[in-house]
PDB file of N, CA and C in Angstrom:
ATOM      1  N   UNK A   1      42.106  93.307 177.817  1.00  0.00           N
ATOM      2  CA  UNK A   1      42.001  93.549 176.386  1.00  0.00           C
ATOM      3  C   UNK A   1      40.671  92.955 175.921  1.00  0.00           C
ATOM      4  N   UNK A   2      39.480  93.880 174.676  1.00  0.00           N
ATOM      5  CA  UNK A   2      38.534  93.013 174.894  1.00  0.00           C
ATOM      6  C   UNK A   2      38.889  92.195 173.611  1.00  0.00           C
ATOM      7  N   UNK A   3      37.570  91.739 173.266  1.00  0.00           N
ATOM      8  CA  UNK A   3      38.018  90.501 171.861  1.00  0.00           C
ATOM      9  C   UNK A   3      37.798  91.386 170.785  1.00  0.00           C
ATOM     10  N   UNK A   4      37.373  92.738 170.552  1.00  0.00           N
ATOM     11  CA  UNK A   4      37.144  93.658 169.581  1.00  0.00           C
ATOM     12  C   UNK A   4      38.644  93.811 169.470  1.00  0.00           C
ATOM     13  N   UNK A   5      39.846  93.959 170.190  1.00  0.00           N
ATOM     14  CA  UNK A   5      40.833  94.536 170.386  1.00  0.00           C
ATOM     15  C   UNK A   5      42.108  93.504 170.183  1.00  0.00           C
ATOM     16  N   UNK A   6      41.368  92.307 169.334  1.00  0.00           N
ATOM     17  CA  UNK A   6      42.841  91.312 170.012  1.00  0.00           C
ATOM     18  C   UNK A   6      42.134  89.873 169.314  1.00  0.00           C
ATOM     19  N   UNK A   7      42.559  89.504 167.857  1.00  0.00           N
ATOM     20  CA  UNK A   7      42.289  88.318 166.825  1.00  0.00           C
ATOM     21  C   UNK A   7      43.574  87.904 166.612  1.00  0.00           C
ATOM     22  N   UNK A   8      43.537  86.508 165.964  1.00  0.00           N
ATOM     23  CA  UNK A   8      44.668  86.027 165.521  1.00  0.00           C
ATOM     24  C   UNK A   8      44.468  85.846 163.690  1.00  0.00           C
ATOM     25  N   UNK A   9      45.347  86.042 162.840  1.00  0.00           N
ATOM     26  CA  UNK A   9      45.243  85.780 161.633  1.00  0.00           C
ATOM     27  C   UNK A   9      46.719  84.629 161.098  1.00  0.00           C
ATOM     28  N   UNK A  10      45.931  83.180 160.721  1.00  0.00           N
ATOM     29  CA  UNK A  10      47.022  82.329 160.939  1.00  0.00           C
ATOM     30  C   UNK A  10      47.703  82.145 162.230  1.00  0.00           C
ATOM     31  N   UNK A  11      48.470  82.172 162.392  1.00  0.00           N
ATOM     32  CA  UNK A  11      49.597  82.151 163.635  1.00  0.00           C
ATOM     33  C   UNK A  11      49.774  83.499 164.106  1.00  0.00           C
ATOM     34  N   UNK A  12      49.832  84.575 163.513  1.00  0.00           N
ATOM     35  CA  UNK A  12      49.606  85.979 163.994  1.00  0.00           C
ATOM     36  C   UNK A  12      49.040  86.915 164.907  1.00  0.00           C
ATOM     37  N   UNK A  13      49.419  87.112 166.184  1.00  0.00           N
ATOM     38  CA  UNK A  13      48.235  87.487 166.531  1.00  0.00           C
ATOM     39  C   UNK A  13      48.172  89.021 166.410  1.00  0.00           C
ATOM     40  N   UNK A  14      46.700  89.846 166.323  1.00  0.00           N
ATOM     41  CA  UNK A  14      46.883  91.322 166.124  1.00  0.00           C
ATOM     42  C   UNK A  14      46.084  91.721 166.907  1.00  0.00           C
ATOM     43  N   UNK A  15      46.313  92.991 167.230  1.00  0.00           N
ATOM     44  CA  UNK A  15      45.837  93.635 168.460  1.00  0.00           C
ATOM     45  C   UNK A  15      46.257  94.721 168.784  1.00  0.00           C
ATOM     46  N   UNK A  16      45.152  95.864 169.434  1.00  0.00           N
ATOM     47  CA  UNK A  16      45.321  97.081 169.724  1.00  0.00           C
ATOM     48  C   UNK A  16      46.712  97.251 171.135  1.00  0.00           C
ATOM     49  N   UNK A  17      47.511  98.153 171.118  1.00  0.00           N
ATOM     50  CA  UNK A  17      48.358  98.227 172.365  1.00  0.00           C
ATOM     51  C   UNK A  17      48.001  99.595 172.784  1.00  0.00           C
ATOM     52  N   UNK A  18      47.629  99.905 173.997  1.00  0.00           N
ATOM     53  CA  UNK A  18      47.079 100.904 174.299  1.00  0.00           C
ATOM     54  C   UNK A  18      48.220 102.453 174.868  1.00  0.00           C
ATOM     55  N   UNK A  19      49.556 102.008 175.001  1.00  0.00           N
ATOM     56  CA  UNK A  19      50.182 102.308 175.286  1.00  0.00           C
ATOM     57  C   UNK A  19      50.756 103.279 174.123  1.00  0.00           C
ATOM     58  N   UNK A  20      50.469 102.444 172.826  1.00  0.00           N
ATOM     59  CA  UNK A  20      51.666 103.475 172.086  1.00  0.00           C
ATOM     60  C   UNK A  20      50.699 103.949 170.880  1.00  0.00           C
ATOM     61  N   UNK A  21      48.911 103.448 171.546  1.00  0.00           N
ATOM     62  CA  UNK A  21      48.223 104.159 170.601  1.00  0.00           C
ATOM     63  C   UNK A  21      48.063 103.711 169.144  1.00  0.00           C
ATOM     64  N   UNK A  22      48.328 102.214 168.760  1.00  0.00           N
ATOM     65  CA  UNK A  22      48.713 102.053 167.324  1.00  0.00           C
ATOM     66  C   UNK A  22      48.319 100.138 167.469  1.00  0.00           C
ATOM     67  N   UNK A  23      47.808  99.787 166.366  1.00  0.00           N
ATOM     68  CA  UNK A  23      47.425  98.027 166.286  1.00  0.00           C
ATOM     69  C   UNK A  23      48.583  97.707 165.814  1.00  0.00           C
ATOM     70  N   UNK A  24      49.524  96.382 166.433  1.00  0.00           N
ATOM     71  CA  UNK A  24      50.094  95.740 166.511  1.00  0.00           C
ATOM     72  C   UNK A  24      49.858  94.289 165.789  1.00  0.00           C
ATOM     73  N   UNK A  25      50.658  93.922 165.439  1.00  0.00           N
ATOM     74  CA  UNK A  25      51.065  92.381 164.682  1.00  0.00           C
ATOM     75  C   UNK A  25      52.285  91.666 165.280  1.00  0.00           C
ATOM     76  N   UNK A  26      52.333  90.757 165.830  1.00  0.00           N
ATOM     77  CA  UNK A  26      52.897  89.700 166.951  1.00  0.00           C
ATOM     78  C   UNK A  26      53.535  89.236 166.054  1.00  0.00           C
ATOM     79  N   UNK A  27      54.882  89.645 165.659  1.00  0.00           N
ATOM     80  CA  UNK A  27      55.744  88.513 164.299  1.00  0.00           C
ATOM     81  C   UNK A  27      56.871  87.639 165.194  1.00  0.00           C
ATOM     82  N   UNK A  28      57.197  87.715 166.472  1.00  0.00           N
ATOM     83  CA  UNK A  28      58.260  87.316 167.077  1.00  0.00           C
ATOM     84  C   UNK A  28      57.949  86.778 168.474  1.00  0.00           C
ATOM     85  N   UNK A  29      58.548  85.954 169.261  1.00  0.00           N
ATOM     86  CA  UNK A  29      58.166  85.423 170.706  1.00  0.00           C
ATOM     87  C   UNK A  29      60.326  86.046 170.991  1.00  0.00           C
ATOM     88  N   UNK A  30      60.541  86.692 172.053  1.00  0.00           N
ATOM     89  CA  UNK A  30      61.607  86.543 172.621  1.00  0.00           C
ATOM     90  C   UNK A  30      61.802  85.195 173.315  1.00  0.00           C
ATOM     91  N   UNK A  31      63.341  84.803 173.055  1.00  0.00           N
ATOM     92  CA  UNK A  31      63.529  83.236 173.754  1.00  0.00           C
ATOM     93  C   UNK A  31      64.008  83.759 175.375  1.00  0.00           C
ATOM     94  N   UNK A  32      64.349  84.657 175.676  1.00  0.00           N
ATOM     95  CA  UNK A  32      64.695  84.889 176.902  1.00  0.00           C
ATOM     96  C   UNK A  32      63.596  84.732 178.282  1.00  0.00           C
ATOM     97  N   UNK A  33      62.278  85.853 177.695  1.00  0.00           N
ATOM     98  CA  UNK A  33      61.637  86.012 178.713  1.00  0.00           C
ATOM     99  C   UNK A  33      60.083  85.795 178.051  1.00  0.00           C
ATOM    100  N   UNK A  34      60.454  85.409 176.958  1.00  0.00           N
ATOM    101  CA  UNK A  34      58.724  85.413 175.993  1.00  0.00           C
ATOM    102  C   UNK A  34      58.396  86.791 175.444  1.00  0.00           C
ATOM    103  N   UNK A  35      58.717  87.664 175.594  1.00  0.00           N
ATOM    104  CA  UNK A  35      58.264  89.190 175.344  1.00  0.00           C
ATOM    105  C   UNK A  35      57.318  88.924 173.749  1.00  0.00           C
ATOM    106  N   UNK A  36      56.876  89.607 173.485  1.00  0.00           N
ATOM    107  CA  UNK A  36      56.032  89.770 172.517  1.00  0.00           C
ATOM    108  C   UNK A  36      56.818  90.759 171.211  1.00  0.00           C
ATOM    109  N   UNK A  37      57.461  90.637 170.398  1.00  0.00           N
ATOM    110  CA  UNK A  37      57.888  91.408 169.323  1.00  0.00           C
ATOM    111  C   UNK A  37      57.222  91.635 168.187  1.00  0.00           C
ATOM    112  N   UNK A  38      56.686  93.017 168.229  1.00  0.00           N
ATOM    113  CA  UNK A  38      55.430  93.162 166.993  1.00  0.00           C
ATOM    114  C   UNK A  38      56.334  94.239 166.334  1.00  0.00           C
ATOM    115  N   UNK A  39      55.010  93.909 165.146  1.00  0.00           N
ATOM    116  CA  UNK A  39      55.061  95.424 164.457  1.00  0.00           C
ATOM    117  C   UNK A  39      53.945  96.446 164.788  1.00  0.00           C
ATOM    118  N   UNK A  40      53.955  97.786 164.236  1.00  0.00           N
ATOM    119  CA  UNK A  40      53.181  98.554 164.736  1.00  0.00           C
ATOM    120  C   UNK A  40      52.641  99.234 163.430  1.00  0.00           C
ATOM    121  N   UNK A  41      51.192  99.585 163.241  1.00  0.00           N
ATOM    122  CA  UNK A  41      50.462 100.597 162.361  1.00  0.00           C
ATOM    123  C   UNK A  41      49.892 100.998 162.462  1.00  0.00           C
ATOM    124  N   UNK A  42      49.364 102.301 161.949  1.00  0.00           N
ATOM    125  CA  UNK A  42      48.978 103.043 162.277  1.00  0.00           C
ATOM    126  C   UNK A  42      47.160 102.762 162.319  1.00  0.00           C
ATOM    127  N   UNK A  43      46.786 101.403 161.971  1.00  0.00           N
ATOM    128  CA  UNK A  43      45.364 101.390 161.946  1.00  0.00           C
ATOM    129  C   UNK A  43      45.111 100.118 161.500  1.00  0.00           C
ATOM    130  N   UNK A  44      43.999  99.451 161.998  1.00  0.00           N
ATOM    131  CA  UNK A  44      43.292  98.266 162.133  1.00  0.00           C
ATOM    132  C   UNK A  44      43.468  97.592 160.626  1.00  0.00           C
ATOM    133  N   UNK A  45      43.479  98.353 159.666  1.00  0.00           N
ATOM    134  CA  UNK A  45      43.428  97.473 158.289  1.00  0.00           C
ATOM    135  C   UNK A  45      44.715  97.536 157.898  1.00  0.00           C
ATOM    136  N   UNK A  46      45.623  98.541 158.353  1.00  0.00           N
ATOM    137  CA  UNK A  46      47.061  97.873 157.828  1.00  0.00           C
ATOM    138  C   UNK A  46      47.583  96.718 158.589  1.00  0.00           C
ATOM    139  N   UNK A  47      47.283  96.134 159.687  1.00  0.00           N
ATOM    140  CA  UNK A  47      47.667  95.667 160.586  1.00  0.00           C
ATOM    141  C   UNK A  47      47.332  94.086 160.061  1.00  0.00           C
ATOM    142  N   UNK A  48      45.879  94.058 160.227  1.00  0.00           N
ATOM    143  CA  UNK A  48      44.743  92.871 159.200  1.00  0.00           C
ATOM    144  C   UNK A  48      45.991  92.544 157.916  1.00  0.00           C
ATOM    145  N   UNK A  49      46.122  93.502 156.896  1.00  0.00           N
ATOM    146  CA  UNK A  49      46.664  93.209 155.723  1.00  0.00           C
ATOM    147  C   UNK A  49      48.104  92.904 155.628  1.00  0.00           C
ATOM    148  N   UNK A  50      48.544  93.426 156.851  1.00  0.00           N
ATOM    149  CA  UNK A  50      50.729  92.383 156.828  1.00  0.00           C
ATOM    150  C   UNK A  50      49.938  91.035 157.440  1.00  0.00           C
ATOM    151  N   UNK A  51      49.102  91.071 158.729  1.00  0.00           N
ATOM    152  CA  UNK A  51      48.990  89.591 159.007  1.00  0.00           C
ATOM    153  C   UNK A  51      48.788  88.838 158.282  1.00  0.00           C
ATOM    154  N   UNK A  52      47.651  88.898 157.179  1.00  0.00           N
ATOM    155  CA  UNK A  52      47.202  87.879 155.972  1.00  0.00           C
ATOM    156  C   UNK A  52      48.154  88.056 154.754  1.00  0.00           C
ATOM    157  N   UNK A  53      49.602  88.896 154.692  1.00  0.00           N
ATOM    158  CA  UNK A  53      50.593  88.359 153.597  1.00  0.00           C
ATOM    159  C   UNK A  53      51.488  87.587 154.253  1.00  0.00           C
ATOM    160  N   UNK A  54      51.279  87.594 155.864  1.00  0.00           N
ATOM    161  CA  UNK A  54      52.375  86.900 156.360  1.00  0.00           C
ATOM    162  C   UNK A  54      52.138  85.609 156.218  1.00  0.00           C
ATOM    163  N   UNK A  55      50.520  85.647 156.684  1.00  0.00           N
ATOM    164  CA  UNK A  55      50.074  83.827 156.478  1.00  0.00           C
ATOM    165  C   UNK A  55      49.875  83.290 155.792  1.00  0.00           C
ATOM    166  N   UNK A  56      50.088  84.322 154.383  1.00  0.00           N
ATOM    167  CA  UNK A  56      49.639  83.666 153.081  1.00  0.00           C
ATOM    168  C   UNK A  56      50.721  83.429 152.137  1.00  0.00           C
ATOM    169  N   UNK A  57      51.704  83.822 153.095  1.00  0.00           N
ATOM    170  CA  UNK A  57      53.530  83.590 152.559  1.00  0.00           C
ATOM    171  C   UNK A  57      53.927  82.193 153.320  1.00  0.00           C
ATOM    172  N   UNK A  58      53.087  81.937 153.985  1.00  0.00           N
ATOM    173  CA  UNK A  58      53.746  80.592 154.884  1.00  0.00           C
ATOM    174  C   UNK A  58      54.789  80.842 155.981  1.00  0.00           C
ATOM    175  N   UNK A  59      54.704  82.100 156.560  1.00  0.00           N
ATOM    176  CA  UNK A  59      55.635  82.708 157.330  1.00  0.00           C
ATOM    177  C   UNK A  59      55.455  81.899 158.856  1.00  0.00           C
ATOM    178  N   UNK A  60      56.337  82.079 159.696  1.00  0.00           N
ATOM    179  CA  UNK A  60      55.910  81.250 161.281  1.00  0.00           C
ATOM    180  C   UNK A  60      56.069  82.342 161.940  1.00  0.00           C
ATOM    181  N   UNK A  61      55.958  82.254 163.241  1.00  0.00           N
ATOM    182  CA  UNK A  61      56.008  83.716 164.553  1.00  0.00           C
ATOM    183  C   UNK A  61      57.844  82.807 164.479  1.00  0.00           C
ATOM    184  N   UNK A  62      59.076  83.893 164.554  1.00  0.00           N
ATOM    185  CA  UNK A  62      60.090  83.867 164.839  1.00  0.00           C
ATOM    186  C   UNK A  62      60.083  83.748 166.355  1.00  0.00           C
ATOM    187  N   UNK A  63      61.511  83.231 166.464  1.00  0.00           N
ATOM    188  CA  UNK A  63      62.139  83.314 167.782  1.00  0.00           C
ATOM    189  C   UNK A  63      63.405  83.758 167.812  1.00  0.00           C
ATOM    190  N   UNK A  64      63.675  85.001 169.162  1.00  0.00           N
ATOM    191  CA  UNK A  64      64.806  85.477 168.750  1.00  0.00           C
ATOM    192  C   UNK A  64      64.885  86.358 170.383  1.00  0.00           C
ATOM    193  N   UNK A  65      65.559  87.120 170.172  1.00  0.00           N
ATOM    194  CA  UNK A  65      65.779  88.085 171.486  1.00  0.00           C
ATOM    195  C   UNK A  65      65.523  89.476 171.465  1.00  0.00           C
ATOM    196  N   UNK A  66      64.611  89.974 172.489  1.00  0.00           N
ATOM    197  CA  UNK A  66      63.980  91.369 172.217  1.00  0.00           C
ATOM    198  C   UNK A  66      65.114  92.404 172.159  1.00  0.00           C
ATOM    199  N   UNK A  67      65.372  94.016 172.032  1.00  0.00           N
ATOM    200  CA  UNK A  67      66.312  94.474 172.821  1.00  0.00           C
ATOM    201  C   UNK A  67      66.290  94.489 173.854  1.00  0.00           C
ATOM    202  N   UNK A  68      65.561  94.789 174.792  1.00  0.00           N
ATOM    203  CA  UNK A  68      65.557  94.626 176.175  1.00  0.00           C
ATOM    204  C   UNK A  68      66.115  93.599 176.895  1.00  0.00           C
ATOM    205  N   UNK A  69      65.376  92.726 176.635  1.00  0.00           N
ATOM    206  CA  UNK A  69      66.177  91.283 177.149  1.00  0.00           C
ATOM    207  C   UNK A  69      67.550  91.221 176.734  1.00  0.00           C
ATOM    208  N   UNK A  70      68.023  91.629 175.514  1.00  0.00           N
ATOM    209  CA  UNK A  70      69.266  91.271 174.755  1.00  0.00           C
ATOM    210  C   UNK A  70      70.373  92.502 175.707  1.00  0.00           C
ATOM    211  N   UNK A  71      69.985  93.719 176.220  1.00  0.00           N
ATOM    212  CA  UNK A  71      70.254  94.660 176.856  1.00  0.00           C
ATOM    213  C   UNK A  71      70.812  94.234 178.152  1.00  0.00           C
ATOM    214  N   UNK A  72      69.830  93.743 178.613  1.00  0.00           N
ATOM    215  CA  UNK A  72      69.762  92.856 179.949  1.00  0.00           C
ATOM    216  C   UNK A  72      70.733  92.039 179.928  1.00  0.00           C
ATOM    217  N   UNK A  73      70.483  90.856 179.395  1.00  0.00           N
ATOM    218  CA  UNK A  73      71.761  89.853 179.212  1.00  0.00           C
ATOM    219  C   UNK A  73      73.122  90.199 178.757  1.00  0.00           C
ATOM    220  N   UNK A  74      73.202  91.347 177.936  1.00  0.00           N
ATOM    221  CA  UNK A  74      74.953  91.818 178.286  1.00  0.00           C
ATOM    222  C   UNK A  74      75.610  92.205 179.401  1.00  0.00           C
ATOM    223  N   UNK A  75      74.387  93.184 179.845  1.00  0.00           N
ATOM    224  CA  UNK A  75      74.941  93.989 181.020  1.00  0.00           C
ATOM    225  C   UNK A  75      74.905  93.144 182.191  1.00  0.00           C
ATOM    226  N   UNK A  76      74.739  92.152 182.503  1.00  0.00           N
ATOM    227  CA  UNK A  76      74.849  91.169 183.551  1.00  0.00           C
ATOM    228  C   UNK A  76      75.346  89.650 183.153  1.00  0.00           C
ATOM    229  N   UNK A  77      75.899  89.472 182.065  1.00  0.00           N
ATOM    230  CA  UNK A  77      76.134  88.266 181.435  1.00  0.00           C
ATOM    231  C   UNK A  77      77.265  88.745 181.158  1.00  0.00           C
ATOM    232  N   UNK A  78      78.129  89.612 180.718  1.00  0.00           N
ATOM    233  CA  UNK A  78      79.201  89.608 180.294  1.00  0.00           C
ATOM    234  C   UNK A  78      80.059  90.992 180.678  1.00  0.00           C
TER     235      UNK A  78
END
């Protein structure tokens, strides 16, 4: 990823994902496996502008469980 592609705003980090074509905002850490839980928009300045209401709300990166992981852990946990 280069550094054109990938800043942090506050605790936030944002960044292009090349996969689904769309800049991302990092609002969540999964507690299971770490996964990365963002949001997704459609372009570099919407992306910029949730990060700086998030940090300017006093918001933190959550912790919680992705679906995947959460998927995972039923189907072999219970």
């Amino acid at each position: 990823m280069s550094k054109s592609s990938y800043y942090e705003v506050g605790v936030f980090p944002v960044f292009f994902d090349e996969k689904s074509a769309k800049w991302c905002v990092q609002t969540a850490v999964c507690t299971l496996e770490g996964c990365d839980i963002c949001e997704k928009f459609e372009n570099q300045e919407k992306a910029h502008s949730h990060a700086t209401q998030l940090a300017a709300t006093k918001h933190e990166l959550d912790r919680c469980l992705c679906d995947a992981c959460y998927q995972e852990y039923v189907q072999y946990c219970w």
